[in-house]
N, C-alpha and C. Protein backbone atom coordinates (compact mmCIF):
# COMPACT_ATOMS: atom_id res chain seq x y z
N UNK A 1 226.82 142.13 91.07
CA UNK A 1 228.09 141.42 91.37
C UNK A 1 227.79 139.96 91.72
N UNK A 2 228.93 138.90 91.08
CA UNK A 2 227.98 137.54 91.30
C UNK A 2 228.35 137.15 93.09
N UNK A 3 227.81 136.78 93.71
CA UNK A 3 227.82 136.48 95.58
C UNK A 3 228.84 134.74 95.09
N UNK A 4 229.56 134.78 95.69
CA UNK A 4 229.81 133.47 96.24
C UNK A 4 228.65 132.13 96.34
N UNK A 5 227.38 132.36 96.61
CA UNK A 5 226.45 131.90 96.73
C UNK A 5 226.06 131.12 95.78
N UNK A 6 226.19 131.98 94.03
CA UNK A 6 226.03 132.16 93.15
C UNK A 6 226.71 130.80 92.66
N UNK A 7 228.29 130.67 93.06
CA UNK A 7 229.11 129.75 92.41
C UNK A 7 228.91 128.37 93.21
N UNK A 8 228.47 128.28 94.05
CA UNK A 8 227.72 127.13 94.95
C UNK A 8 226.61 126.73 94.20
N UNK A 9 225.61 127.25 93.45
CA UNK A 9 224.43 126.46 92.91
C UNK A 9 224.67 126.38 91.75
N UNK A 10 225.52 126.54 90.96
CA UNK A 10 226.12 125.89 89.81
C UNK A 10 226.66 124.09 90.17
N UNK A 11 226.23 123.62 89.26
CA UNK A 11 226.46 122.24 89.19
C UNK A 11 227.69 122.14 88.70
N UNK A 12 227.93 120.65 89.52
CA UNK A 12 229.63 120.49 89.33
C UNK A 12 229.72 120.04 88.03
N UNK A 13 230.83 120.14 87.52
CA UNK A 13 231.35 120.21 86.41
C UNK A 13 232.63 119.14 86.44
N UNK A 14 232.74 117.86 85.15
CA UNK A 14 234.10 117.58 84.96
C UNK A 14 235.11 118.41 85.66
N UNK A 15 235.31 119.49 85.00
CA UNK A 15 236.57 120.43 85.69
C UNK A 15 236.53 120.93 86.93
N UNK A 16 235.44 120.60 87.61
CA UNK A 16 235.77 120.53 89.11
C UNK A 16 236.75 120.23 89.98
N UNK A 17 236.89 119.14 89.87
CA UNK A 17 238.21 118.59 90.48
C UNK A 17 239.48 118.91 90.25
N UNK A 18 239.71 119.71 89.17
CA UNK A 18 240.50 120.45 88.50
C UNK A 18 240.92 121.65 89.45
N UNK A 19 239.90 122.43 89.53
CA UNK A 19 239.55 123.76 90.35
C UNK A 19 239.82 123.27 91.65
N UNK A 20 239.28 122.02 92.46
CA UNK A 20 239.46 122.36 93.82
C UNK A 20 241.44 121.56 94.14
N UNK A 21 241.69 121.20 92.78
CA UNK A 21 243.14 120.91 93.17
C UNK A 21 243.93 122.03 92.66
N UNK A 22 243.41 122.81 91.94
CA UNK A 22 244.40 124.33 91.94
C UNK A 22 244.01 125.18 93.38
N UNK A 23 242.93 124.96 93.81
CA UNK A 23 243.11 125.53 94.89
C UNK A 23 243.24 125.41 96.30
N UNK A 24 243.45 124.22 95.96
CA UNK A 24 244.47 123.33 97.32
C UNK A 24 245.72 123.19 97.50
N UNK A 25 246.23 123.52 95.81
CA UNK A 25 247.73 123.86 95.46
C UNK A 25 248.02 125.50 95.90
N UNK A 26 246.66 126.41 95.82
CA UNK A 26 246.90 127.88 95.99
C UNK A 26 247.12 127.83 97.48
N UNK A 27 245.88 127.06 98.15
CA UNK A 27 246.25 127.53 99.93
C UNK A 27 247.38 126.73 100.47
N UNK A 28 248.05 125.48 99.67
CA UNK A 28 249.29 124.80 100.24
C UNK A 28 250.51 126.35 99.57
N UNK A 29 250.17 126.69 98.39
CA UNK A 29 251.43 127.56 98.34
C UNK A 29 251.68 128.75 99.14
N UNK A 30 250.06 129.37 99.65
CA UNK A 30 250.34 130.39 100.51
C UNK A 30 251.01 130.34 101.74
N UNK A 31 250.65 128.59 102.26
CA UNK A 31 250.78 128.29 103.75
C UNK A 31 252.35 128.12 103.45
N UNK A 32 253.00 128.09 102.79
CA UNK A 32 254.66 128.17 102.27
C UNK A 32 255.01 129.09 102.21
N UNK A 33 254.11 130.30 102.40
CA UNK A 33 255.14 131.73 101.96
C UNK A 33 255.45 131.95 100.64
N UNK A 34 254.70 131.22 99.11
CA UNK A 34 255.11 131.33 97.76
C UNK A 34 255.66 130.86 97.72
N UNK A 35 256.12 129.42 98.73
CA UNK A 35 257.91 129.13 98.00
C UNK A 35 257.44 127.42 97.83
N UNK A 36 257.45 126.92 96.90
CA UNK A 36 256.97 125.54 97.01
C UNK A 36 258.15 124.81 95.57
N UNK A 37 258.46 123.35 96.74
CA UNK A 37 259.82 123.05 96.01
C UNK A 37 259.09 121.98 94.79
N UNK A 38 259.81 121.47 93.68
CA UNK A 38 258.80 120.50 92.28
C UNK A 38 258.39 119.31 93.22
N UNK A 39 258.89 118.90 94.19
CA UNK A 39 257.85 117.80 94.98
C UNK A 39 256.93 117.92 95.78
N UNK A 40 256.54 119.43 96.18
CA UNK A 40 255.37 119.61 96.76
C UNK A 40 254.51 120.47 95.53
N UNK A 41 254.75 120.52 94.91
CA UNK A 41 254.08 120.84 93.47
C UNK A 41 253.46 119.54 93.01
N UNK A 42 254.75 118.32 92.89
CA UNK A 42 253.86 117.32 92.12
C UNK A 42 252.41 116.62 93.37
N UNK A 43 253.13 116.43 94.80
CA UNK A 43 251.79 116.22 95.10
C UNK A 43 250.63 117.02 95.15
N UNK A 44 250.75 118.33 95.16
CA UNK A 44 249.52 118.95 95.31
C UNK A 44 248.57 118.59 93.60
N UNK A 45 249.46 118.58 92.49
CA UNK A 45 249.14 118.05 91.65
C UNK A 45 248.26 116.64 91.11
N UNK A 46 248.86 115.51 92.19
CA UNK A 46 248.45 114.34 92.33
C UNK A 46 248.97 113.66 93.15
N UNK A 47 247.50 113.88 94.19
CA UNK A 47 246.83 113.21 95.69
C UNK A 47 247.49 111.89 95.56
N UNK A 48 247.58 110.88 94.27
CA UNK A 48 247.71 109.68 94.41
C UNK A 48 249.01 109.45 94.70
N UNK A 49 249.92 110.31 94.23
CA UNK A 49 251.32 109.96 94.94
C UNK A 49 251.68 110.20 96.28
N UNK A 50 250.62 111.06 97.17
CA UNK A 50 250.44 111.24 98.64
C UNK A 50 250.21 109.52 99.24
N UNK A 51 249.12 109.31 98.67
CA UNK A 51 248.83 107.52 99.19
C UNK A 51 250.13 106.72 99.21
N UNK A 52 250.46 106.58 98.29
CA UNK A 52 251.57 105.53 97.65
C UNK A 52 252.72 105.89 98.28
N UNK A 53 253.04 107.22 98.68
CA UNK A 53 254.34 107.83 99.71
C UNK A 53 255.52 107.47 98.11
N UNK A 54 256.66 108.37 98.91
CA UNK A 54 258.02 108.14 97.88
C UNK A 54 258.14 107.20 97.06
């Protein structure tokens, strides 16, 4: 079975950043209860519209 460990000494990858913003979008949607409205979608999508505000 691969350990967690496993996916740590794999080298990062282009699509990294990819992965850790789907899953910053997964633990922002859990911390919502599943319910996430298209503007907390688009920022979890893109950080840069967090900077820049509305």
């Amino acid at each position: 079975m691969p350990s967690k460990n496993e996916k740590t000494n794999l080298q990062p990858q282009p699509t990294n950043q990819q992965m850790e913003l789907q899953i910053q979008f997964a633990k922002r949607k859990r911390a919502f209860g599943g319910r996430l409205n298209r503007r907390d979608k688009s920022l979890a999508l893109s950080p840069r519209l967090e900077c820049s505000g509305p």
